[in-house]
C-alpha atoms as a PDB file:
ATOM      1  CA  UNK A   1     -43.793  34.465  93.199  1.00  0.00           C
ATOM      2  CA  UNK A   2     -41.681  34.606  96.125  1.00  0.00           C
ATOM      3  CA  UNK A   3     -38.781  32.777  94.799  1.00  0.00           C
ATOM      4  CA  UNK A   4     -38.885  35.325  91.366  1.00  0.00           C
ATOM      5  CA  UNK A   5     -38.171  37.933  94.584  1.00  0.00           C
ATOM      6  CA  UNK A   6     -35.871  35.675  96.668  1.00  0.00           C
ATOM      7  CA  UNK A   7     -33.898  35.171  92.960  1.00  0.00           C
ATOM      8  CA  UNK A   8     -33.536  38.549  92.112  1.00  0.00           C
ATOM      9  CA  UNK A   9     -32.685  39.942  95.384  1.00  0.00           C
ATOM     10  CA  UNK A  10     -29.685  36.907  95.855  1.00  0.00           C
ATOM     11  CA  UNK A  11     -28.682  37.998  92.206  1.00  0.00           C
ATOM     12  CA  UNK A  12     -28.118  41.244  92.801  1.00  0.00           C
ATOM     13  CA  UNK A  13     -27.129  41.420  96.124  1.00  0.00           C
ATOM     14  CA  UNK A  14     -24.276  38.208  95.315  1.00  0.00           C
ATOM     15  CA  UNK A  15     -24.652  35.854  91.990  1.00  0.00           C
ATOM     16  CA  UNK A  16     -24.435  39.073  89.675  1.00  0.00           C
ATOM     17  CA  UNK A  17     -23.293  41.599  91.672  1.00  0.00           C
ATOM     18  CA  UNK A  18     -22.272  44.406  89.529  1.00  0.00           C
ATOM     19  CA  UNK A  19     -19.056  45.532  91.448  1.00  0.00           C
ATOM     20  CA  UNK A  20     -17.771  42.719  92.302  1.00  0.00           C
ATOM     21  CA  UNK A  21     -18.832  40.151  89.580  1.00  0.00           C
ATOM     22  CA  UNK A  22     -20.212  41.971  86.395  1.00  0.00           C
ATOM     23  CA  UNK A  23     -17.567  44.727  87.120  1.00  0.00           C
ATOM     24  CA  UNK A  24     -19.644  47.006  85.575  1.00  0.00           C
ATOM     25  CA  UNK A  25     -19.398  51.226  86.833  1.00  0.00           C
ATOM     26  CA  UNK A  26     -15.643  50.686  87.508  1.00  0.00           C
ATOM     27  CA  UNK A  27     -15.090  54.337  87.094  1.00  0.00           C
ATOM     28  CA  UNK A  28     -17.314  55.783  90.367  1.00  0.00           C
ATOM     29  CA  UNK A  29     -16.006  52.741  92.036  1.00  0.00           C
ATOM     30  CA  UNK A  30     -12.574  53.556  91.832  1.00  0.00           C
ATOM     31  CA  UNK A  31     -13.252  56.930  91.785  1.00  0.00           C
ATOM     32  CA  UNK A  32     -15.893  58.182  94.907  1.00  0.00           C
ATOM     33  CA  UNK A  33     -14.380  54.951  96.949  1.00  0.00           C
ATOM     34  CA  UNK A  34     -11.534  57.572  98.997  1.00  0.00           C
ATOM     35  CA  UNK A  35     -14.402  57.196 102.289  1.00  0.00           C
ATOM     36  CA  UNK A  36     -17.344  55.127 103.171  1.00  0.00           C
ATOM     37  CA  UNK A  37     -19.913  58.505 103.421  1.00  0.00           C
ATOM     38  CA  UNK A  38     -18.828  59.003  99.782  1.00  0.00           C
ATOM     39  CA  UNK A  39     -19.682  55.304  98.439  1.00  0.00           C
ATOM     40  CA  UNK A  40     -22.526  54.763 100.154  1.00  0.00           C
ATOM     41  CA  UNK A  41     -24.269  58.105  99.006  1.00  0.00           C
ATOM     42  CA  UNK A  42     -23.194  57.717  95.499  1.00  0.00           C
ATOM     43  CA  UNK A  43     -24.490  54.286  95.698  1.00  0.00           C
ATOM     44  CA  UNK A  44     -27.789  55.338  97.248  1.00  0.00           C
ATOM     45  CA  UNK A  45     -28.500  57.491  94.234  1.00  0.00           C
ATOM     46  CA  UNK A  46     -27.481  54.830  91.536  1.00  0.00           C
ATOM     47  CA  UNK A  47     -29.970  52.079  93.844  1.00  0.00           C
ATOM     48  CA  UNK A  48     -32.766  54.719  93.463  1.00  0.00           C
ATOM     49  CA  UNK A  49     -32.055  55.670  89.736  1.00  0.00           C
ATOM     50  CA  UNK A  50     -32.140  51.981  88.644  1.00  0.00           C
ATOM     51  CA  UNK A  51     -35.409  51.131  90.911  1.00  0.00           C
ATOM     52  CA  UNK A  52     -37.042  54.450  89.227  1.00  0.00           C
ATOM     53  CA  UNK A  53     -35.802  53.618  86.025  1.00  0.00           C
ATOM     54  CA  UNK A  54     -36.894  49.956  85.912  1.00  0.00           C
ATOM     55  CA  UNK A  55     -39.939  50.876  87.476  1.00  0.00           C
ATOM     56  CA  UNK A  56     -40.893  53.719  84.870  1.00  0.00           C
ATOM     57  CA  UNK A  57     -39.660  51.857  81.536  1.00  0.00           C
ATOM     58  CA  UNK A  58     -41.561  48.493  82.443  1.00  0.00           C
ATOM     59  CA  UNK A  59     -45.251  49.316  81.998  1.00  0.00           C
ATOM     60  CA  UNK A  60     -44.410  51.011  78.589  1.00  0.00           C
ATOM     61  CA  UNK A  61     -41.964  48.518  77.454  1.00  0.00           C
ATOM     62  CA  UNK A  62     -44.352  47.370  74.590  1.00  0.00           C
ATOM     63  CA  UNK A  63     -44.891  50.891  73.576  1.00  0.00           C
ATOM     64  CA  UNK A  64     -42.081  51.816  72.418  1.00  0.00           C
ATOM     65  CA  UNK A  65     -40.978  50.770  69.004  1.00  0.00           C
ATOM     66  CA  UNK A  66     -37.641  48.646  69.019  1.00  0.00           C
ATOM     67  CA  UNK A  67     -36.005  51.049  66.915  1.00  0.00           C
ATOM     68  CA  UNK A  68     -35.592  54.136  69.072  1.00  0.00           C
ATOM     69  CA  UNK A  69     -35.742  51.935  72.367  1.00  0.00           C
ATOM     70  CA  UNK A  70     -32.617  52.843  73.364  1.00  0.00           C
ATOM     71  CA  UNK A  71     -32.741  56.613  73.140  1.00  0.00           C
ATOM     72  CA  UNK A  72     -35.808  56.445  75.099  1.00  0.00           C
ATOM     73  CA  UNK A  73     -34.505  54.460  78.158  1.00  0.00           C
ATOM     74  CA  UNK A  74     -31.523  57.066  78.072  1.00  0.00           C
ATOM     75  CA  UNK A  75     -34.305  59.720  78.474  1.00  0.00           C
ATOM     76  CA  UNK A  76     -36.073  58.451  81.161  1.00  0.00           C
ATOM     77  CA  UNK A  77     -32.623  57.384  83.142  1.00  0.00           C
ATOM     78  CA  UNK A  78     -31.160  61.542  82.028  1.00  0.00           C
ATOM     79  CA  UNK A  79     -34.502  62.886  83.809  1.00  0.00           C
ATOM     80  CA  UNK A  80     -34.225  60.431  86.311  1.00  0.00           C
ATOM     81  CA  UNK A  81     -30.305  61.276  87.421  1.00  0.00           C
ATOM     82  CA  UNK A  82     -31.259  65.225  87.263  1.00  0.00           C
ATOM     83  CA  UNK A  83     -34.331  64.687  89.849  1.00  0.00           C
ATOM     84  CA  UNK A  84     -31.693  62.955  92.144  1.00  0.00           C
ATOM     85  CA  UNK A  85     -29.030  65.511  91.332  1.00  0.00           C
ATOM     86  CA  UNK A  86     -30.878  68.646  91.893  1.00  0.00           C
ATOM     87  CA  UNK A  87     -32.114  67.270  94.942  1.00  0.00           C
ATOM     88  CA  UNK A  88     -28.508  65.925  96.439  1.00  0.00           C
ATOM     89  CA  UNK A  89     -27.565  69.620  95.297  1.00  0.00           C
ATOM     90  CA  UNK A  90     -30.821  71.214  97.709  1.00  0.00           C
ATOM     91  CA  UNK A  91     -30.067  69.052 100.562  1.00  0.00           C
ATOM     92  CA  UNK A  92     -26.990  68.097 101.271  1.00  0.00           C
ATOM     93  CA  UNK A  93     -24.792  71.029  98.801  1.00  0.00           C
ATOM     94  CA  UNK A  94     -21.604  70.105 100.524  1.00  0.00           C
ATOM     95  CA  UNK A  95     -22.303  66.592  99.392  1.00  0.00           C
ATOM     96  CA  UNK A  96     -23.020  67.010  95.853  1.00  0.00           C
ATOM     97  CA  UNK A  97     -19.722  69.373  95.900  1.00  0.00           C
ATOM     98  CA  UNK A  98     -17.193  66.234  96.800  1.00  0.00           C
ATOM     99  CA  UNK A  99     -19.469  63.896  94.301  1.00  0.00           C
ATOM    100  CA  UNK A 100     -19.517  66.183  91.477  1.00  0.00           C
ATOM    101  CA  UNK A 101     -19.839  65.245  88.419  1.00  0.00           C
ATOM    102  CA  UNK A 102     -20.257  61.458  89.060  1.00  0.00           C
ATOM    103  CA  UNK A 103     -23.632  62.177  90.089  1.00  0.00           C
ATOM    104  CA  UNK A 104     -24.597  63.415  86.300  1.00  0.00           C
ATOM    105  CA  UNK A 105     -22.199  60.004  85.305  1.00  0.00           C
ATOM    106  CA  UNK A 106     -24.793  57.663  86.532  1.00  0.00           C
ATOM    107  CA  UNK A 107     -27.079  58.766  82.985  1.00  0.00           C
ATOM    108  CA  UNK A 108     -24.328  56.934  80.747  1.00  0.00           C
ATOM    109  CA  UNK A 109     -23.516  53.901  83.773  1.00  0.00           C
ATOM    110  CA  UNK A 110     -23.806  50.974  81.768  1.00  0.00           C
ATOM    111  CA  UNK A 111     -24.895  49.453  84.757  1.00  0.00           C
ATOM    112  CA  UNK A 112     -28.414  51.161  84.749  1.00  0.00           C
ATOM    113  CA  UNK A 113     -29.175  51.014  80.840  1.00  0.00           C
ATOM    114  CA  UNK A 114     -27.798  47.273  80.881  1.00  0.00           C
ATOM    115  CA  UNK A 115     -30.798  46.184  83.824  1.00  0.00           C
ATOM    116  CA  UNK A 116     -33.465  48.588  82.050  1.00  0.00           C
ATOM    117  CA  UNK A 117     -32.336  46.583  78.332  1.00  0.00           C
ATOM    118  CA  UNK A 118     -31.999  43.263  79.883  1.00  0.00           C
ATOM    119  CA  UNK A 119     -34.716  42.764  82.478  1.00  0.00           C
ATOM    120  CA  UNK A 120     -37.380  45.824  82.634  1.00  0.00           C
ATOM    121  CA  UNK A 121     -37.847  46.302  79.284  1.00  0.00           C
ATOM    122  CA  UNK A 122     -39.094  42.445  79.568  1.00  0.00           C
ATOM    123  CA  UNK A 123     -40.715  42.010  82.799  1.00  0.00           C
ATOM    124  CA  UNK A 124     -43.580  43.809  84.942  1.00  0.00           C
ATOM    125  CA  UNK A 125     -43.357  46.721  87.092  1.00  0.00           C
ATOM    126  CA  UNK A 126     -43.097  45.282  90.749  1.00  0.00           C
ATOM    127  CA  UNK A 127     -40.048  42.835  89.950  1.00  0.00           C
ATOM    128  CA  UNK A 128     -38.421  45.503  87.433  1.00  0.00           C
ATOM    129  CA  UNK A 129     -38.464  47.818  90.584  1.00  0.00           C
ATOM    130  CA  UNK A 130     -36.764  45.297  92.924  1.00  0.00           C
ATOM    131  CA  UNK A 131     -34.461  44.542  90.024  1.00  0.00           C
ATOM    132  CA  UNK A 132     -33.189  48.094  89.512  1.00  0.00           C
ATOM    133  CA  UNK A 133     -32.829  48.515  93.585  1.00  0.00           C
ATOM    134  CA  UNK A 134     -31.093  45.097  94.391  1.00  0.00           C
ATOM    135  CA  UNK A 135     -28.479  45.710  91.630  1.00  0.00           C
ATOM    136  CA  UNK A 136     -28.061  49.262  92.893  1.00  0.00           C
ATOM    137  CA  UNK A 137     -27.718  48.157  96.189  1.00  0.00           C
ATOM    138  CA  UNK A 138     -25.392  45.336  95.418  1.00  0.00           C
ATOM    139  CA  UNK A 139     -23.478  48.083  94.009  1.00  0.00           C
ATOM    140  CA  UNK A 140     -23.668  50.499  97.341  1.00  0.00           C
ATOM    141  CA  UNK A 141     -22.696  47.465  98.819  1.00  0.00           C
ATOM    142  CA  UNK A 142     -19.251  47.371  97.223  1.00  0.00           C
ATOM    143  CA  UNK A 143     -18.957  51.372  97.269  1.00  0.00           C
ATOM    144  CA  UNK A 144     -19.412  51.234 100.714  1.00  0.00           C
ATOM    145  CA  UNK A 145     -17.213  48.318 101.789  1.00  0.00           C
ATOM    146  CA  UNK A 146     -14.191  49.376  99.434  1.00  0.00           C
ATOM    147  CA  UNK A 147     -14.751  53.345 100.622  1.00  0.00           C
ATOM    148  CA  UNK A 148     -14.775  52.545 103.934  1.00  0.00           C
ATOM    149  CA  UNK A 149     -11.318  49.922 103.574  1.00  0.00           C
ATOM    150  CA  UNK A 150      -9.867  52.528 102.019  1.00  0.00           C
ATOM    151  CA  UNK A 151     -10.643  55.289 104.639  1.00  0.00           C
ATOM    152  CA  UNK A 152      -9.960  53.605 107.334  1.00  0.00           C
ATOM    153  CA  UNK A 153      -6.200  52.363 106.038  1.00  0.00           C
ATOM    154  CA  UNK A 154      -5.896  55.594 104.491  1.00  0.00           C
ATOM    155  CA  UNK A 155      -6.905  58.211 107.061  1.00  0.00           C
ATOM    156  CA  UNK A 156      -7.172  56.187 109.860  1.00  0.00           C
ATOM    157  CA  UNK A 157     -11.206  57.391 110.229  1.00  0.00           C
ATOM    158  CA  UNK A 158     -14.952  55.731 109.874  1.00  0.00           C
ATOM    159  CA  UNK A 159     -17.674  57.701 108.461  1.00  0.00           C
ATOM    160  CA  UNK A 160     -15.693  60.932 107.699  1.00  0.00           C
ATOM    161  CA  UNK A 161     -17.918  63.552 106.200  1.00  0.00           C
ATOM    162  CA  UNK A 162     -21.007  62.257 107.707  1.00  0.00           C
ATOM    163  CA  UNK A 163     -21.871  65.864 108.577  1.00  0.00           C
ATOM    164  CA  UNK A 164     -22.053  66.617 105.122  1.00  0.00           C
ATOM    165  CA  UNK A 165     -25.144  64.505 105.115  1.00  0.00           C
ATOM    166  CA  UNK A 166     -26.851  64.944 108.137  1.00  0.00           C
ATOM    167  CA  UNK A 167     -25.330  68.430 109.376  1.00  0.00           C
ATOM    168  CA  UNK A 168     -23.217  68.938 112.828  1.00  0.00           C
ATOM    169  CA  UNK A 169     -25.615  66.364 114.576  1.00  0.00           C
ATOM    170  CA  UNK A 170     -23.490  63.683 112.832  1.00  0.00           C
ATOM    171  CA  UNK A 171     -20.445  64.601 114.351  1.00  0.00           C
ATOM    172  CA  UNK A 172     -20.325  62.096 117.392  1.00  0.00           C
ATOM    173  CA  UNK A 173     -20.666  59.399 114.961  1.00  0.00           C
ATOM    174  CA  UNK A 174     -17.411  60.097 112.966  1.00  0.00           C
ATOM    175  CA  UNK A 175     -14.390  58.598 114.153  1.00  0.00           C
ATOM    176  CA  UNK A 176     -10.525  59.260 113.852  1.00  0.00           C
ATOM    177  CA  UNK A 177      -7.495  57.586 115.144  1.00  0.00           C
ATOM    178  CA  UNK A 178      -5.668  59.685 117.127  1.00  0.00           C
ATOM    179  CA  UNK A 179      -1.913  57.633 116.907  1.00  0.00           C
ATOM    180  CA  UNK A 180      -2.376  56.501 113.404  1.00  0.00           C
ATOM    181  CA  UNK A 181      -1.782  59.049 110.777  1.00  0.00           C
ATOM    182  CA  UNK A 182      -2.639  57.001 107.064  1.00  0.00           C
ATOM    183  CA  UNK A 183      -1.307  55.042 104.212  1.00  0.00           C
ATOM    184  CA  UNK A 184      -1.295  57.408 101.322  1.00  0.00           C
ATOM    185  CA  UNK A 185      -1.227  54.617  98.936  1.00  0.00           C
ATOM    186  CA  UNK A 186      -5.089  53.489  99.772  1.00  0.00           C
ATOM    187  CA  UNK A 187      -6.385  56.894  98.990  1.00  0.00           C
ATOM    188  CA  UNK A 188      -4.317  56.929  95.450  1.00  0.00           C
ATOM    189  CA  UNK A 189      -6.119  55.294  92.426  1.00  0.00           C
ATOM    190  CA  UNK A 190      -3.496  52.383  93.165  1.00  0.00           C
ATOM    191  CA  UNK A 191      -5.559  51.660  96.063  1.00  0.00           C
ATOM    192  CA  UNK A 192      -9.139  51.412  94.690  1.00  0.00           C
ATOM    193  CA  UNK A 193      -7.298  48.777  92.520  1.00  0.00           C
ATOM    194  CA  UNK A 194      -5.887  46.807  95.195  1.00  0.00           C
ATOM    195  CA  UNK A 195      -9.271  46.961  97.221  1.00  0.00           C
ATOM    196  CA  UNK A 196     -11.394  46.278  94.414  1.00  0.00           C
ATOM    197  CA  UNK A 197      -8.961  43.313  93.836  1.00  0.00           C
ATOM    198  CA  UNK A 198      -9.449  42.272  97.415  1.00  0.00           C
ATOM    199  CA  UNK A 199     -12.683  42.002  97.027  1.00  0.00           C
ATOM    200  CA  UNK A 200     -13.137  39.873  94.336  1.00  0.00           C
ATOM    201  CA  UNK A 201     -10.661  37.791  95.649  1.00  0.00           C
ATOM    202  CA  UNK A 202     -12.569  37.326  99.138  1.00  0.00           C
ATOM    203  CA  UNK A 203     -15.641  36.839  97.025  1.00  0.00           C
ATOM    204  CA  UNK A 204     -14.604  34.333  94.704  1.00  0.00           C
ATOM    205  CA  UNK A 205     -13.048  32.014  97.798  1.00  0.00           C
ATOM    206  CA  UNK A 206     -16.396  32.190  99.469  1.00  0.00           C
ATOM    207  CA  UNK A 207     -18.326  31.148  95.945  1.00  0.00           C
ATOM    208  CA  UNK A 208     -15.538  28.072  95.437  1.00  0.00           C
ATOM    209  CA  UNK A 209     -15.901  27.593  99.286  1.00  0.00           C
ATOM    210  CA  UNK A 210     -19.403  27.275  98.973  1.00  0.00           C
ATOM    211  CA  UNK A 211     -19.502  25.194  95.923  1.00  0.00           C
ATOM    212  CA  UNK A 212     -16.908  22.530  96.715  1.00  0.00           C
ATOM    213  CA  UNK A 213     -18.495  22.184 100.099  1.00  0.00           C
ATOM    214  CA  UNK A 214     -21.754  21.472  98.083  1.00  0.00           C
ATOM    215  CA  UNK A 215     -20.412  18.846  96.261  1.00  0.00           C
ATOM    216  CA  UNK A 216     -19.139  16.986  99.329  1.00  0.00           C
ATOM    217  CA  UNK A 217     -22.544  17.519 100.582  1.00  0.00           C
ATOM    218  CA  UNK A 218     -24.625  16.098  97.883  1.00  0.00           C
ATOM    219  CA  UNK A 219     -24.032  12.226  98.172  1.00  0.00           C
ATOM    220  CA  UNK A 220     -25.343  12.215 101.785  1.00  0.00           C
ATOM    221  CA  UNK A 221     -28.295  14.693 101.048  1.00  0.00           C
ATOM    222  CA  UNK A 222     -28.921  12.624  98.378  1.00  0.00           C
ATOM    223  CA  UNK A 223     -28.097   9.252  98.582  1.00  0.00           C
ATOM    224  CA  UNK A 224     -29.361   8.308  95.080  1.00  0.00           C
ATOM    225  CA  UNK A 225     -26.127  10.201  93.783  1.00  0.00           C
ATOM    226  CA  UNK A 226     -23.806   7.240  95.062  1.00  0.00           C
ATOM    227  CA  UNK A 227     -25.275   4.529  92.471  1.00  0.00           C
END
């Protein structure tokens, strides 16, 4: 049972990570990605959609008749997104203001209905929960990573707009260059391109990396190989 967790958390975290691999929700990553506060929150709500999400459509997956299955995943995801929504909206108001209406976006992501169709809607609860959330996060992962390149060559600051999270408190933890003014172009939609292309790039070395290194590696873990 452990490696069905190990598995799924690897997969979404790496193997089949949506931003980087499925390049699935390319429209809040190029989007939301202009500081690392903004990807990271965004991504936050899409982990804890999916994990809901999963976790609600599993135990009634054989209950619901094939033919309006879809319709009543988007249902459950629509309710879902507006819980997370009106709360972002109570809580943190300046927040939801810079988001706007990508929040809403995360009911049609085909990120979330694609893990609901292709693994809650066929597995139990506790998995399909860890599922939704390690996708989600894989996701955040990327948000946070390409908002935070992108800040940081852009503005020349970390973890601007914390305070619209945690309030004036947060304010020590910001940072901003004082000599270094920006680079317009990584705050322009040119520049989520170019990220997100750095990205994959990085990430695809690392996988051929890892493989080739794996194949040199083989015939001496395994000396049965060599005949």
């Amino acid at each position: 049972m452990n490696n069905i967790y190990k598995e799924i958390t690897i997969n979404g975290l790496w193997k089949q990570n949506t931003g980087v691999v499925q390049l699935l929700g390319l429209c809040p990553t190029l989007a939301v990605t202009t500081s690392a506060v903004n990807g990271l929150s965004l991504g936050l709500a899409t982990a804890l959609v999916m994990a809901a999400a999963n976790g609600s459509v599993s135990p009634v997956r054989k209950l619901v008749p094939s033919e309006i299955r879809v319709p009543v995943f988007i249902l459950v995801i629509a309710t879902l997104v507006t819980v997370i929504d009106m709360s972002i909206n109570a809580f943190a108001h300046p927040l939801h203001k810079v988001l706007g209406i990508f929040i809403p976006l995360i009911v049609v992501n085909c990120i979330v209905l694609a893990r609901v169709e292709s693994f809650a809607a066929k597995n139990t609860t506790v998995p399909s929960m860890l599922d939704g959330f390690m996708m989600g996060s894989g996701l955040m992962l990327v948000l946070g990573l390409l908002g935070a390149i992108r800040e940081l060559v852009g503005k020349g600051t970390i973890l601007s707009g914390l305070d619209l999270v945690f309030g004036p408190s947060a304010i020590p933890f910001m940072w901003a260059s004082t000599d270094y003014h920006g680079l317009l172009l990584a705050v322009l939609p040119p520049g989520a391109f170019l990220g997100l292309g750095s990205l994959i790039a990085i990430r695809n070395w690392i996988e051929i990396r890892n493989t080739a290194k794996a194949k040199i590696l083989a015939p001496v873990l395994n000396p049965s190989l060599n005949h």
